[in-house]
N, C-alpha and C. Protein backbone atom coordinates (compact mmCIF):
# COMPACT_ATOMS: atom_id res chain seq x y z
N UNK A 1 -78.49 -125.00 56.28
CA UNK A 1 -77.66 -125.06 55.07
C UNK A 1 -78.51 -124.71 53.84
N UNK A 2 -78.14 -123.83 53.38
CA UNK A 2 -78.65 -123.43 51.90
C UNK A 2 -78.48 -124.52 50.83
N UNK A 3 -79.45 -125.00 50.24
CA UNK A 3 -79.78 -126.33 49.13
C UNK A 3 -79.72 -125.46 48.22
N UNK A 4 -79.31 -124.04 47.74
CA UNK A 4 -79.42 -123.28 46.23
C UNK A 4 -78.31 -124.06 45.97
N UNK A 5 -78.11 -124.24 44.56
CA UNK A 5 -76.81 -124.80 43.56
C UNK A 5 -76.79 -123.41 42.51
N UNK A 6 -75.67 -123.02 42.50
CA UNK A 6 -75.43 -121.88 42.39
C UNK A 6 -74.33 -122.19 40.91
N UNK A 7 -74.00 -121.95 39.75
CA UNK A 7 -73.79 -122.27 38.64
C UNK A 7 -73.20 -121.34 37.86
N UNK A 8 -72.40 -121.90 36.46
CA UNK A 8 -72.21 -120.76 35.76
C UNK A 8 -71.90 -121.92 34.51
N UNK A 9 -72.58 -121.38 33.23
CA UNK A 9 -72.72 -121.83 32.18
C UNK A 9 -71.67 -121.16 30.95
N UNK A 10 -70.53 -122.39 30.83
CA UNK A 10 -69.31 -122.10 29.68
C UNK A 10 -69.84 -122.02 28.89
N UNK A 11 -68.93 -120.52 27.82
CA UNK A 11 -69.83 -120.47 26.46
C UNK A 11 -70.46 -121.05 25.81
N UNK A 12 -69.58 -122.38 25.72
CA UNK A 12 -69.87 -123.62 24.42
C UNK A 12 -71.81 -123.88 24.66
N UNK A 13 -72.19 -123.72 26.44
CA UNK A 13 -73.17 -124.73 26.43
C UNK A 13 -74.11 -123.77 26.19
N UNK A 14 -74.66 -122.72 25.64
CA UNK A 14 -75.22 -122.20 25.32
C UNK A 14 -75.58 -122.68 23.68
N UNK A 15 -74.56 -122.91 22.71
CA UNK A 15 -74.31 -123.53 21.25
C UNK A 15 -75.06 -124.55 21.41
N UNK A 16 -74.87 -125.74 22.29
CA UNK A 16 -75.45 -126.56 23.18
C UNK A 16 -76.93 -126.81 23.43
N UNK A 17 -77.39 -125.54 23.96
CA UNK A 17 -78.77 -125.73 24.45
C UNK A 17 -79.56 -125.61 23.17
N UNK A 18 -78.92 -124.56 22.50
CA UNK A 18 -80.23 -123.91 21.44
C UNK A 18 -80.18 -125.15 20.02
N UNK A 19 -79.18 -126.48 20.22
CA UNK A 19 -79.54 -127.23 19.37
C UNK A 19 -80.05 -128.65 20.34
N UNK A 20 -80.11 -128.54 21.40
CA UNK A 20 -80.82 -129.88 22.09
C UNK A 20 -82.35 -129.97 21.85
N UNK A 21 -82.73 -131.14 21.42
CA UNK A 21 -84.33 -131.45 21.30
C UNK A 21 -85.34 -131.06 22.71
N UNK A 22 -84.42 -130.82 23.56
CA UNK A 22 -85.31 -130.86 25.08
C UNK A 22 -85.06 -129.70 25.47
N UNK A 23 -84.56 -128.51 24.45
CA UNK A 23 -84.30 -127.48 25.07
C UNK A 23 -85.29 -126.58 25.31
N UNK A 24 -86.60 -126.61 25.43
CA UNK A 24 -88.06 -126.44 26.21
C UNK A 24 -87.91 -126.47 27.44
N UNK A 25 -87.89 -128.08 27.62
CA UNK A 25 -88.20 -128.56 28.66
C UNK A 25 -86.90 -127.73 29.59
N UNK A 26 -85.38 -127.99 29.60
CA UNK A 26 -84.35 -127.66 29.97
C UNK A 26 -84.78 -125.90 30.02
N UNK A 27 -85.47 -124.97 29.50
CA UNK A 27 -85.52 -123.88 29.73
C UNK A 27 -86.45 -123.64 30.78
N UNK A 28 -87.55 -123.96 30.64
CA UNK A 28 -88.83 -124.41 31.23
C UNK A 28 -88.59 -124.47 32.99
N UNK A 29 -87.45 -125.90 33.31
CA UNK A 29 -86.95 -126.57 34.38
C UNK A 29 -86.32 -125.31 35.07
N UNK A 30 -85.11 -124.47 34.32
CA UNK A 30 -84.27 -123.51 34.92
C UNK A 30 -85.44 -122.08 35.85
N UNK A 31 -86.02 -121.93 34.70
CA UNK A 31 -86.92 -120.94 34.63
C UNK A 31 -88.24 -121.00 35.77
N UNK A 32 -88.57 -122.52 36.29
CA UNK A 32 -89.52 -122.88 37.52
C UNK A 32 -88.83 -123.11 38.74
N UNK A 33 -87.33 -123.45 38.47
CA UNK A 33 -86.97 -123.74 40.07
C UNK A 33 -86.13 -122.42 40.36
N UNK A 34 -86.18 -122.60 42.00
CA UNK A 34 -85.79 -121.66 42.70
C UNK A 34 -84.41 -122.06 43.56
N UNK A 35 -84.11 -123.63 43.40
CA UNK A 35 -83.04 -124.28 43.99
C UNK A 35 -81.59 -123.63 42.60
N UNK A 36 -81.63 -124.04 41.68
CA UNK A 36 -80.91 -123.66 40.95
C UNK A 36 -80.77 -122.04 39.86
N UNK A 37 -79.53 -121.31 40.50
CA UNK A 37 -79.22 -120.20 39.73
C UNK A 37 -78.24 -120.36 38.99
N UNK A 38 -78.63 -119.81 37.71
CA UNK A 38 -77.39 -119.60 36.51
C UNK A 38 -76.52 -118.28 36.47
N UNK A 39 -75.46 -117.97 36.37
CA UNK A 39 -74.33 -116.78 37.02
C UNK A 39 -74.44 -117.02 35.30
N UNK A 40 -73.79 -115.32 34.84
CA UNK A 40 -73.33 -115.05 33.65
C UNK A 40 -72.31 -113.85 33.66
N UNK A 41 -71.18 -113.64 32.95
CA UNK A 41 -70.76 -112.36 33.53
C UNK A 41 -70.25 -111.72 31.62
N UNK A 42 -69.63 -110.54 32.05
CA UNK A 42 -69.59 -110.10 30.42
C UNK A 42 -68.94 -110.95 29.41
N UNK A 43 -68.22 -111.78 29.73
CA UNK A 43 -67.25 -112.10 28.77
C UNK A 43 -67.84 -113.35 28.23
N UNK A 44 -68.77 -114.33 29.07
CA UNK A 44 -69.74 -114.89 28.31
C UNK A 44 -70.73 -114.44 27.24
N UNK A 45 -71.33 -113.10 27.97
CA UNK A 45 -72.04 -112.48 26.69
C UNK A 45 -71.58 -111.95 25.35
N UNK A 46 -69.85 -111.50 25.97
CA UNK A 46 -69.22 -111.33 24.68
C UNK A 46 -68.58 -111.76 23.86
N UNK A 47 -68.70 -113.16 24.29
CA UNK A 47 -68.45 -114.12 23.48
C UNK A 47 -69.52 -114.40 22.36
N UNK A 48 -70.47 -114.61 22.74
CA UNK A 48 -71.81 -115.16 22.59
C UNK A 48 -72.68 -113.85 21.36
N UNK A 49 -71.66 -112.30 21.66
CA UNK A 49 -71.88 -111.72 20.58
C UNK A 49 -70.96 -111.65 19.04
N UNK A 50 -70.00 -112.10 19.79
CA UNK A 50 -68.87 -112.53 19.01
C UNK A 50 -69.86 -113.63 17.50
N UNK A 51 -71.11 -114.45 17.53
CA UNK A 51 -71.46 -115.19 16.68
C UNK A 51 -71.79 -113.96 15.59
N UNK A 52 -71.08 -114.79 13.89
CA UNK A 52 -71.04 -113.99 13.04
C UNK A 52 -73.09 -113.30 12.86
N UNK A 53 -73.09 -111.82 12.54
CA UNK A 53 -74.80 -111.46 12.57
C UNK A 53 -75.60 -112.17 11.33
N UNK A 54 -74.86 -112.48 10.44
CA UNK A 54 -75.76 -113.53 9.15
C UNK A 54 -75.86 -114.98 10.09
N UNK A 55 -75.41 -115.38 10.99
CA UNK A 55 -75.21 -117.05 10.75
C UNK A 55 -76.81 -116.67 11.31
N UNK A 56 -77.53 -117.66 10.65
CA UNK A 56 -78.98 -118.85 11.23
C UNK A 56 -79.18 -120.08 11.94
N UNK A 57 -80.10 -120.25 12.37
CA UNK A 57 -80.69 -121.38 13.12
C UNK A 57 -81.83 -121.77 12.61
N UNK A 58 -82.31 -122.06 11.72
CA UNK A 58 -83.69 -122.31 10.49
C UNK A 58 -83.83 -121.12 10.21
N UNK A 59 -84.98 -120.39 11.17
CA UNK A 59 -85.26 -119.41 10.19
C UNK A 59 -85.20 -118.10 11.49
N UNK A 60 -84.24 -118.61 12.51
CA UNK A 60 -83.94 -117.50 13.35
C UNK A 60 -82.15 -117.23 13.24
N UNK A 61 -82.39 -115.84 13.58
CA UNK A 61 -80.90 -115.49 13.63
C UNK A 61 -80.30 -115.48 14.92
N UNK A 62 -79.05 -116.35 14.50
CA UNK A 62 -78.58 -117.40 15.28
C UNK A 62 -78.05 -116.27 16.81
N UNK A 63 -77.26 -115.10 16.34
CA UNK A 63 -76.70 -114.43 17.53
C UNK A 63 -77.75 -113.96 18.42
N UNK A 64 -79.18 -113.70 17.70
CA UNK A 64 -80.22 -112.95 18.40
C UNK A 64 -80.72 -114.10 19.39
N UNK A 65 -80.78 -115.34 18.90
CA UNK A 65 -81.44 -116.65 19.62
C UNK A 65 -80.66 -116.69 20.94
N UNK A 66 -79.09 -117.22 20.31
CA UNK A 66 -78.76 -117.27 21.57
C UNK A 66 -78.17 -116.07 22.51
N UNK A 67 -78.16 -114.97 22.24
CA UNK A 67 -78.38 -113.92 23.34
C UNK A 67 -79.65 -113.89 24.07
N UNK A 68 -80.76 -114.30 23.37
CA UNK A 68 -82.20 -114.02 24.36
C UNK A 68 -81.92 -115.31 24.71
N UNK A 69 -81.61 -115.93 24.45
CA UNK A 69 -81.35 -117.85 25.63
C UNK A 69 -80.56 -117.49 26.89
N UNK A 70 -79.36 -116.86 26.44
CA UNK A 70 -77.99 -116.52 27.70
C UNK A 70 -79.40 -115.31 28.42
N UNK A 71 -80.00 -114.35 27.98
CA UNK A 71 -80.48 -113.27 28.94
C UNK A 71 -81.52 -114.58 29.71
N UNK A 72 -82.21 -114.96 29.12
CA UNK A 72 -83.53 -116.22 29.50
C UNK A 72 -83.19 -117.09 31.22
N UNK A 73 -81.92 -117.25 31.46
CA UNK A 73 -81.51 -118.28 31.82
C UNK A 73 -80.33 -117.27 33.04
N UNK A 74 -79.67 -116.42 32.39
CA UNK A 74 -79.11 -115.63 33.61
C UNK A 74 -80.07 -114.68 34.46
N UNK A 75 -80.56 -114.18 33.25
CA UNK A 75 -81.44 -112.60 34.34
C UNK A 75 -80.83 -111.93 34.61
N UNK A 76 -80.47 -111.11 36.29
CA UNK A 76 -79.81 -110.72 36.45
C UNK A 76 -79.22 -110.69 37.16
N UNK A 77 -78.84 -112.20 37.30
CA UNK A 77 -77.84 -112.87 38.13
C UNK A 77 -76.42 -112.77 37.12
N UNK A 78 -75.71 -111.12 36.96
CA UNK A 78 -74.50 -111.07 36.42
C UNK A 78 -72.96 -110.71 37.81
N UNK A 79 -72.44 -111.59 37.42
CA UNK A 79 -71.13 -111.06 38.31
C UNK A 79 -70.21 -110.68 37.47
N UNK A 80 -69.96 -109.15 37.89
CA UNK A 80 -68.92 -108.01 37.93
C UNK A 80 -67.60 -108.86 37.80
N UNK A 81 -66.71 -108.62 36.68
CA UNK A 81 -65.41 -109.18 36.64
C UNK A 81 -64.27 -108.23 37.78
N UNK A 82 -63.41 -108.59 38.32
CA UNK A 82 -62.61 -107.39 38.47
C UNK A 82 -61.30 -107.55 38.34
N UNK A 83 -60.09 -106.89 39.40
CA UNK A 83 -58.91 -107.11 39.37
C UNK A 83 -58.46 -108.15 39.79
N UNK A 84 -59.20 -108.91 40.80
CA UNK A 84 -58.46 -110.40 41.33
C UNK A 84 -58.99 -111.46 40.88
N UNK A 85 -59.78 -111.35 39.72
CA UNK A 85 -60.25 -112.27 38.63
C UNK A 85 -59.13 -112.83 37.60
N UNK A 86 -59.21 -111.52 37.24
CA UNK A 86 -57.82 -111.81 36.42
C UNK A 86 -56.65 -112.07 36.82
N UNK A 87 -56.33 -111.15 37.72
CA UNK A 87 -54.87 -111.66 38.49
C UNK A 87 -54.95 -113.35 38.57
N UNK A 88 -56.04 -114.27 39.55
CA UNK A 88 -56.19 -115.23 39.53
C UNK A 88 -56.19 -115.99 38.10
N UNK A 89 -56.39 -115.34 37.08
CA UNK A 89 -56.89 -116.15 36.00
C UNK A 89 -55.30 -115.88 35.20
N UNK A 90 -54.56 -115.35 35.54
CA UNK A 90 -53.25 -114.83 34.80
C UNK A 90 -52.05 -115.98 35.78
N UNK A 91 -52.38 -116.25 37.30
CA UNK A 91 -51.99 -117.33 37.79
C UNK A 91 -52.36 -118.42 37.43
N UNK A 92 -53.56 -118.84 36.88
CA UNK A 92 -53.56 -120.09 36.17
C UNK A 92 -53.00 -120.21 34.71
N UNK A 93 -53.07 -119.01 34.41
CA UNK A 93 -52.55 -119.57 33.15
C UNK A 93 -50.94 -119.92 33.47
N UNK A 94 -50.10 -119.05 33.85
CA UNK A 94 -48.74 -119.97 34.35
C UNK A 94 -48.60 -120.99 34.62
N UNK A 95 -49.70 -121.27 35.40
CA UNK A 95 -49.42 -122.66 36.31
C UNK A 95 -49.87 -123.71 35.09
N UNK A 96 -50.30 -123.19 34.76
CA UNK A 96 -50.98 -124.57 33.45
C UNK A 96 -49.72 -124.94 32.79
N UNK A 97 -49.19 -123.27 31.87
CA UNK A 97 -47.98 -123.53 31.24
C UNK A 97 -46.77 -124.08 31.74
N UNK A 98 -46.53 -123.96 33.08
CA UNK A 98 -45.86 -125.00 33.54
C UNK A 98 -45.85 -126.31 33.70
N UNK A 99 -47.32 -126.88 34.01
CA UNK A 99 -47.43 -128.16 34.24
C UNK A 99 -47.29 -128.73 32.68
N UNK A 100 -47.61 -127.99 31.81
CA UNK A 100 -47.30 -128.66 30.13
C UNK A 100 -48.51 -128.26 29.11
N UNK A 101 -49.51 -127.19 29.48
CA UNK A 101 -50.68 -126.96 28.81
C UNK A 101 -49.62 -126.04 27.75
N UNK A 102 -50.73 -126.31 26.70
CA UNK A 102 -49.64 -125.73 25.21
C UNK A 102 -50.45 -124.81 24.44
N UNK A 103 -51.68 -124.45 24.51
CA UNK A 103 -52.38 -123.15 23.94
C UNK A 103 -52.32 -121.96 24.63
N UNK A 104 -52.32 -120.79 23.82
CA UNK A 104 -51.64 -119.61 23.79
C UNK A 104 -52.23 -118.97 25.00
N UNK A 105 -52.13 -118.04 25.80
CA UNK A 105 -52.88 -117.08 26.61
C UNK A 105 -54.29 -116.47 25.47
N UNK A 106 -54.05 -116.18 24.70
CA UNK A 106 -55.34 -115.37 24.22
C UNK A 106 -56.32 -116.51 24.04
N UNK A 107 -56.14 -117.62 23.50
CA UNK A 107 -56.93 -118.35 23.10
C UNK A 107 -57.74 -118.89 24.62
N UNK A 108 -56.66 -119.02 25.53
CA UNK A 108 -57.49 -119.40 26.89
C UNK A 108 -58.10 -118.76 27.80
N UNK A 109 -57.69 -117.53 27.78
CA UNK A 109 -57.27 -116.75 28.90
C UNK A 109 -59.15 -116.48 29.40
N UNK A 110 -60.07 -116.33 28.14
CA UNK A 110 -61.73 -116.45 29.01
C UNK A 110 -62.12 -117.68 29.37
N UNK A 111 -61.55 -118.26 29.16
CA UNK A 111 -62.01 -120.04 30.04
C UNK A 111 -61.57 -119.49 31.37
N UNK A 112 -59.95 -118.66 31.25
CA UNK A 112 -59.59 -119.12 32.58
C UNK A 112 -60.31 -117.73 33.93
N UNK A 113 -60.43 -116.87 33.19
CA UNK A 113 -61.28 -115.55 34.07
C UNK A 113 -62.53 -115.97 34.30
N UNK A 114 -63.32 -116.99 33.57
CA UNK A 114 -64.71 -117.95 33.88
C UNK A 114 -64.91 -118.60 35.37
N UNK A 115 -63.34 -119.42 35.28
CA UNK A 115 -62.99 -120.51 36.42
C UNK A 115 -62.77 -119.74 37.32
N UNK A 116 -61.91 -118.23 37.34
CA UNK A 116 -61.56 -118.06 38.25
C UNK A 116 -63.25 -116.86 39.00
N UNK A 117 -63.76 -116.84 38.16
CA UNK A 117 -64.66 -115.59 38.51
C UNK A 117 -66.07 -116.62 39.51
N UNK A 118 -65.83 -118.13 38.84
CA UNK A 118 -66.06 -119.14 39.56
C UNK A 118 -66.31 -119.67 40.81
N UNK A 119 -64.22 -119.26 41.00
CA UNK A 119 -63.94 -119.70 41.80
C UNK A 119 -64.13 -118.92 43.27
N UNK A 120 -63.81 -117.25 43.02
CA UNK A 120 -63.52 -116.26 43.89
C UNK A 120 -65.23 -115.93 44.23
N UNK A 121 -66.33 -116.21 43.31
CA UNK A 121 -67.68 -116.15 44.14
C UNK A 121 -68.49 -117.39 44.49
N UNK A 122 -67.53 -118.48 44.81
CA UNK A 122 -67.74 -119.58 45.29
C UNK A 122 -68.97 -120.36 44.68
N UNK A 123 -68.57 -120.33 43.58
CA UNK A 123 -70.03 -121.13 42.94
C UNK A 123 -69.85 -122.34 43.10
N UNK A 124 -70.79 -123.15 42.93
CA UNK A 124 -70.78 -124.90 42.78
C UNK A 124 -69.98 -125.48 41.97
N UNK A 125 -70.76 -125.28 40.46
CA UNK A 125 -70.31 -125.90 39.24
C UNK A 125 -70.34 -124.97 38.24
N UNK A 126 -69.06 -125.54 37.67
CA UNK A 126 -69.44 -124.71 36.45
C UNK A 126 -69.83 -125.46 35.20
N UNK A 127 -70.62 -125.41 34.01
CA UNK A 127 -71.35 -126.68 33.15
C UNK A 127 -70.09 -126.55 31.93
N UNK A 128 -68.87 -127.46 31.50
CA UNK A 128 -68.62 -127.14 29.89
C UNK A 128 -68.47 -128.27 29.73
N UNK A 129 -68.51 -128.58 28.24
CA UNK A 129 -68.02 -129.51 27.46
C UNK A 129 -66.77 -129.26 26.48
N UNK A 130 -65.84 -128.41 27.23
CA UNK A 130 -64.66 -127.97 26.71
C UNK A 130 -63.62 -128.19 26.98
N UNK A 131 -63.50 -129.44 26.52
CA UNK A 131 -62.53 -130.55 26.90
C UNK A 131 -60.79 -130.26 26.74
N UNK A 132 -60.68 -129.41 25.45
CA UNK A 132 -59.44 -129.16 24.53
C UNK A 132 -58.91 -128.10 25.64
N UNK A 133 -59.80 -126.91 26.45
CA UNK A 133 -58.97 -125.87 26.97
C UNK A 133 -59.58 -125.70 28.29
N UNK A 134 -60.73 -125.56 28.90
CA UNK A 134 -61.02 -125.29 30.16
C UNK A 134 -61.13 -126.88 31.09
N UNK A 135 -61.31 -128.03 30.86
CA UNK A 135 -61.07 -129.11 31.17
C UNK A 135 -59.94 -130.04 30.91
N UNK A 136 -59.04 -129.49 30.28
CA UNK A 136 -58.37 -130.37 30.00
C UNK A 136 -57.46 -130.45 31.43
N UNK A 137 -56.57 -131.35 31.27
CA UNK A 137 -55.53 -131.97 32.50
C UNK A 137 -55.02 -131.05 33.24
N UNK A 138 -53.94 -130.48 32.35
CA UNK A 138 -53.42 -128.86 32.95
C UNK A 138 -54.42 -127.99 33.06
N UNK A 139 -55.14 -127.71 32.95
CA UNK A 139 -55.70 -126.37 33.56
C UNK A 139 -56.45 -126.46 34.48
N UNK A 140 -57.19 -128.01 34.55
CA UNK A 140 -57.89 -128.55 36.09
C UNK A 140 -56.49 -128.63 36.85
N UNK A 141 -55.38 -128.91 36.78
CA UNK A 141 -54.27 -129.01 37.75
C UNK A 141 -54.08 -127.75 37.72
N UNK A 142 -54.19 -126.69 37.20
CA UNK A 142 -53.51 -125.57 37.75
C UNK A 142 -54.81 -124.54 38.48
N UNK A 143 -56.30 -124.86 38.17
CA UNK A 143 -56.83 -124.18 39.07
C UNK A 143 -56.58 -125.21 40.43
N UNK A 144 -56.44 -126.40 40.39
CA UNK A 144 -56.27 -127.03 42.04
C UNK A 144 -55.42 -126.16 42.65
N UNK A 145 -54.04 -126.36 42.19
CA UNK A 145 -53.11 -125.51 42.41
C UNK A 145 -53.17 -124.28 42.88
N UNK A 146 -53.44 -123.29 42.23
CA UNK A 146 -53.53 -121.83 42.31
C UNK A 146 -54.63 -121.67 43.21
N UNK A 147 -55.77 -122.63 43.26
CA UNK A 147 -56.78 -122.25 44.26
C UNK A 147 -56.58 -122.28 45.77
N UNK A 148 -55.60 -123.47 45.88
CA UNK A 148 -55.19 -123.74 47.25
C UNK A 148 -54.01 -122.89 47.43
N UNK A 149 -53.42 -122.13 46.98
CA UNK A 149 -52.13 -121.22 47.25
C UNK A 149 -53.59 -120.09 47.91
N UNK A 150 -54.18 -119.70 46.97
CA UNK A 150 -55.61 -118.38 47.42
C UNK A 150 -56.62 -118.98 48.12
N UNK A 151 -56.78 -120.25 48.72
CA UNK A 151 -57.27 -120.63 49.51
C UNK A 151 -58.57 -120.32 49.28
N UNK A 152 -59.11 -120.88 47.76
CA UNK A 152 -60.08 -120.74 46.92
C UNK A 152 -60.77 -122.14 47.19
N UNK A 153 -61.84 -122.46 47.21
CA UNK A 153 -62.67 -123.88 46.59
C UNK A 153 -62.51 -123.87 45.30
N UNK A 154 -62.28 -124.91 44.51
CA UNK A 154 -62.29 -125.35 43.13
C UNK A 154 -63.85 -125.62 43.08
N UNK A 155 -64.44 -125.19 41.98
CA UNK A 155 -66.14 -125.22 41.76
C UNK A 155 -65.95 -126.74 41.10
N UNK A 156 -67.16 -127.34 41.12
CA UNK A 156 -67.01 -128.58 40.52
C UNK A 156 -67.59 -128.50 39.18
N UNK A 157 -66.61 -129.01 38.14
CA UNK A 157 -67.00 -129.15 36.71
C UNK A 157 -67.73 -130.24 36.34
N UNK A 158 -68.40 -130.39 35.89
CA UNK A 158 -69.17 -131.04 34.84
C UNK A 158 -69.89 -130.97 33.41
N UNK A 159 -70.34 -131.43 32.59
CA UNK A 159 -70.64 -131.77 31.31
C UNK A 159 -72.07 -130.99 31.50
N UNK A 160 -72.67 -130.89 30.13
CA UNK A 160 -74.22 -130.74 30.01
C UNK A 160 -75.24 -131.56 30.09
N UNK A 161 -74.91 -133.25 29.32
CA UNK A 161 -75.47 -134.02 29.84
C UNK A 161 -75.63 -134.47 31.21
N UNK A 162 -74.57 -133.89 32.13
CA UNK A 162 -74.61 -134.54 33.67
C UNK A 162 -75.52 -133.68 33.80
N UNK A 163 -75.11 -131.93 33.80
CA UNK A 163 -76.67 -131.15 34.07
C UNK A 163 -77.84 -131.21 33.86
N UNK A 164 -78.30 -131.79 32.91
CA UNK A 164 -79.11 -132.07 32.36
C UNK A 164 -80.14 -133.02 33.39
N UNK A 165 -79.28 -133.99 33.78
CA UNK A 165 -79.77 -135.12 34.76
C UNK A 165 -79.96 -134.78 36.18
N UNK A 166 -79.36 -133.47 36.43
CA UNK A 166 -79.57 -132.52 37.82
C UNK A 166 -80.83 -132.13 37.69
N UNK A 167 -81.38 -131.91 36.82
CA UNK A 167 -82.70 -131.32 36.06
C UNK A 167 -83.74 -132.00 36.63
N UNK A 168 -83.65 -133.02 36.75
CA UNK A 168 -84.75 -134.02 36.50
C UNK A 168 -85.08 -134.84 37.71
């Protein structure tokens, strides 16, 4: 049995890392072991370019920081989005909106191509602290849902602080 833990890091926790006091050590940890890989695919990065080019971080600029953090930490461990990403990720969003989730498709719809890009290369976990749209009630009920219709594993979610403690 393969002991790799195999991962994929929600936008937010990138915002995340580059203001944690231990984010050395936490780079350091990723960067020496060979048990744990970090997955990244475009729409994380293009999110992540999406940060306005003036904003700062003291006296670094903030989009440049955390793009060399997201490259630091993925490499080139990137997975290719494709057509049954989305298809899957266009089934969760229904299924959410049915069960009672109430934010728009655009606003969700890269949480939900995340989960599903997740889901379809069988990763472990995926890390967010994004409670309001990729964790919330409905949309963990509708990837259960939709995963077991595609006879998908649901990756297991967790927080940054739980990762954090995987670390160590």
């Amino acid at each position: 049995m393969n002991n790799q833990l195999r991962a994929i890091f929600d936008t937010n926790v990138y915002g995340v890392i580059i203001i944690d006091q231990e984010k050395e050590k936490i780079l350091n940890s990723l960067n020496s072991r060979s048990n744990i890989i970090i997955y990244g695919n475009k729409i994380i990065r293009s999110e992540l370019r999406d940060v306005p080019k003036n904003k700062t971080l003291g006296n670094q600029n903030l989009r440049n920081y955390i793009l060399t953090i997201y490259d630091l930490i993925v490499k080139d461990h990137l997975i290719n989005l494709d057509n049954k990403m989305e298809k899957i990720a266009d089934q969760y969003y229904e299924s959410y909106r049915f069960l009672g989730g109430s934010l728009s498709k655009e606003s969700i719809i890269n949480d939900l191509i995340i989960v599903a890009c997740a889901s379809i290369k069988e990763l472990d976990i995926i890390i967010s602290n994004d409670v309001r749209s990729m964790l919330s009630d409905n949309a963990v009920k509708a990837y259960i849902l939709v995963n077991e219709i595609n006879k998908l594993k649901v990756p297991r979610f967790i927080k940054y602080e739980e990762f954090k403690r995987l670390l160590k």
